[in-house]
C-alpha atoms as a PDB file:
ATOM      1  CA  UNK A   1     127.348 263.493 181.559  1.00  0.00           C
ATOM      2  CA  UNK A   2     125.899 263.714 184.712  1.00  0.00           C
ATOM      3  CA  UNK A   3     123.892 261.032 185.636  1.00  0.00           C
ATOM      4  CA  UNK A   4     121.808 262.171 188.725  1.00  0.00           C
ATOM      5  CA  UNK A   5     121.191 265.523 186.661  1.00  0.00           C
ATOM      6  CA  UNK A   6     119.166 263.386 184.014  1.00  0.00           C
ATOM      7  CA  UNK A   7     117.666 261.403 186.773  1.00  0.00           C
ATOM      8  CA  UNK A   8     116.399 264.239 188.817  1.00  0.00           C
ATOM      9  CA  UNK A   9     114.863 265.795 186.066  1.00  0.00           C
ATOM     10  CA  UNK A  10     112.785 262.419 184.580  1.00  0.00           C
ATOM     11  CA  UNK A  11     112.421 261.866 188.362  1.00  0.00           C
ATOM     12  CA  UNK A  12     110.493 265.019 188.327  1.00  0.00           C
ATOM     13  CA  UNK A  13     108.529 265.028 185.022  1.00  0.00           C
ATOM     14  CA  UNK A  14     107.454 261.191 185.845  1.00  0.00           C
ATOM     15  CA  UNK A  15     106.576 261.905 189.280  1.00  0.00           C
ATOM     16  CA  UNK A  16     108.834 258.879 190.220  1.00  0.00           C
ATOM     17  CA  UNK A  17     110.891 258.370 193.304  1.00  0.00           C
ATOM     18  CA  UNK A  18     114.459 259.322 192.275  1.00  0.00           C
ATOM     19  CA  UNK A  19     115.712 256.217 194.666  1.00  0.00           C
ATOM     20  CA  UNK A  20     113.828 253.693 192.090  1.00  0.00           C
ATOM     21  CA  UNK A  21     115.691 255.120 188.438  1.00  0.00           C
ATOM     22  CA  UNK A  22     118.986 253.294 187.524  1.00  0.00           C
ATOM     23  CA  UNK A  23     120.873 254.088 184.387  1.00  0.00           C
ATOM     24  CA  UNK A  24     119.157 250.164 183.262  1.00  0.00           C
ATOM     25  CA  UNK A  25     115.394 251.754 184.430  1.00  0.00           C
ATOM     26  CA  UNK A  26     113.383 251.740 180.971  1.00  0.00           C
ATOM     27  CA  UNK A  27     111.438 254.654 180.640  1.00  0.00           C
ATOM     28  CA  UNK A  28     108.071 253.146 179.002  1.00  0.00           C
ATOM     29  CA  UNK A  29     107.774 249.950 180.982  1.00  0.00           C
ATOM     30  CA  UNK A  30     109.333 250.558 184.164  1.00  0.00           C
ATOM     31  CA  UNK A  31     108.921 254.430 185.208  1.00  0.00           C
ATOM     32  CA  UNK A  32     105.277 254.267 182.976  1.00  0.00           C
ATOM     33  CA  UNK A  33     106.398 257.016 180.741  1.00  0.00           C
ATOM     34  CA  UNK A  34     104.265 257.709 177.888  1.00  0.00           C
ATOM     35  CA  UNK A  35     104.716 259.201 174.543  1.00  0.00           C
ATOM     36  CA  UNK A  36     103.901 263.009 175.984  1.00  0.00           C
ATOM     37  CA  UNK A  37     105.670 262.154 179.011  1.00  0.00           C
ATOM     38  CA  UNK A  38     109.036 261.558 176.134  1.00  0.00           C
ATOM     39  CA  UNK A  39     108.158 264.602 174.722  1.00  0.00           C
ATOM     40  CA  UNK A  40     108.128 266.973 177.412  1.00  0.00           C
ATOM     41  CA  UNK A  41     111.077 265.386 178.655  1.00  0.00           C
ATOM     42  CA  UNK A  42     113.165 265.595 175.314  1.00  0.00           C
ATOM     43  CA  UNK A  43     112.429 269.628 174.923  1.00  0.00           C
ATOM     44  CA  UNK A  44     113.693 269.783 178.692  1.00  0.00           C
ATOM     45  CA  UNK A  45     116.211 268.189 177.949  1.00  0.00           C
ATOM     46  CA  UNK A  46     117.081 269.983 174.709  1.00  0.00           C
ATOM     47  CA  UNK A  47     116.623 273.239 176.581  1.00  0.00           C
ATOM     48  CA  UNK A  48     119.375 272.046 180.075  1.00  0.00           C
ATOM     49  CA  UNK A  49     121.548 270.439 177.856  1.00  0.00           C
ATOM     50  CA  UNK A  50     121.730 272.815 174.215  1.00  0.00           C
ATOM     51  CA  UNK A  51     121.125 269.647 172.396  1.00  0.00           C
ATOM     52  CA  UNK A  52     118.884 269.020 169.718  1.00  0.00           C
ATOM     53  CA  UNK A  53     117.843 265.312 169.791  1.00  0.00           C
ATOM     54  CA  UNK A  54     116.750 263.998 166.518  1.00  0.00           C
ATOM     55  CA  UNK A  55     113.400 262.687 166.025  1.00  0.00           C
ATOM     56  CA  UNK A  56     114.654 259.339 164.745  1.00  0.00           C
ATOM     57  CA  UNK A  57     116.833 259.024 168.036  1.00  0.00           C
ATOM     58  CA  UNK A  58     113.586 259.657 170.555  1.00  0.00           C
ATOM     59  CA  UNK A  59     112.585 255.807 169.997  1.00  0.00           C
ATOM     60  CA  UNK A  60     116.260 254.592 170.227  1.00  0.00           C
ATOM     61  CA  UNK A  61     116.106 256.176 174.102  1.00  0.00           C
ATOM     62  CA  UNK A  62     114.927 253.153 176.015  1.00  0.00           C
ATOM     63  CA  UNK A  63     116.835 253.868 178.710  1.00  0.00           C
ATOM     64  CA  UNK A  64     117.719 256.409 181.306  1.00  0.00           C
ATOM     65  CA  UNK A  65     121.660 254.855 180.393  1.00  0.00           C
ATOM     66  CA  UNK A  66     120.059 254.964 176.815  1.00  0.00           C
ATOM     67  CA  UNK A  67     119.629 259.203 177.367  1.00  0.00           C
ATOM     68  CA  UNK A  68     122.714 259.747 179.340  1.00  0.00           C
ATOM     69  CA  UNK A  69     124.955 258.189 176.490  1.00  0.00           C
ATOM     70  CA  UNK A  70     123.178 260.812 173.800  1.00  0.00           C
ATOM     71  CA  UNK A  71     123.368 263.679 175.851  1.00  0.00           C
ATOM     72  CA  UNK A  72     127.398 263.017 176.834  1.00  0.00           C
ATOM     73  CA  UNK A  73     127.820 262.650 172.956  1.00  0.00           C
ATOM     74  CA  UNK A  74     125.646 265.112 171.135  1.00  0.00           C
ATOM     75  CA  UNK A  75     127.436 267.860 173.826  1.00  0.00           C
END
C-alpha cells in the first residue's frame, strides 16, 4: 500500500498540509478530523481502493498507519 497515496488524499479532504501527516498522525486529535470528515474519507477510500471497510473497523482506524495497514490487507 502506498503510503503517500492515502496521505494525499486525507491531506486533501482535511485541508491539512501533506508535510505535517506521518503514518503515527491520528486522525481525530492531531489532523482535527471529525466523524463526517471519517466518513467522506472512508467512501473515498472505498471507491480508489475497491475496498469495502466494515463499519466496526471505521473506529479501529486511529491512524493514518492505522488505514494504510487495512487498505494493504483488505486488497
Amino acid at each position: 500500500m502506498d503510503f503517500e497515496t492515502v496521505k494525499g488524499m486525507i491531506a486533501d479532504q482535511l485541508k491539512v498540509d501533506p508535510a505535517t501527516i506521518t503514518p503515527e498522525s491520528r486522525l481525530m486529535e492531531d489532523l482535527k478530523a471529525d466523524s463526517a470528515n471519517i466518513m467522506v474519507m472512508i467512501m473515498d477510500l472505498e471507491d480508489r481502493f475497491g475496498i469495502t471497510v466494515e463499519d466496526d473497523q471505521i473506529m479501529k482506524l486511529r491512524t493514518v498507519g492505522d488505514v494504510v495497514n487495512y487498505i494493504a490487507k483488505a486488497k
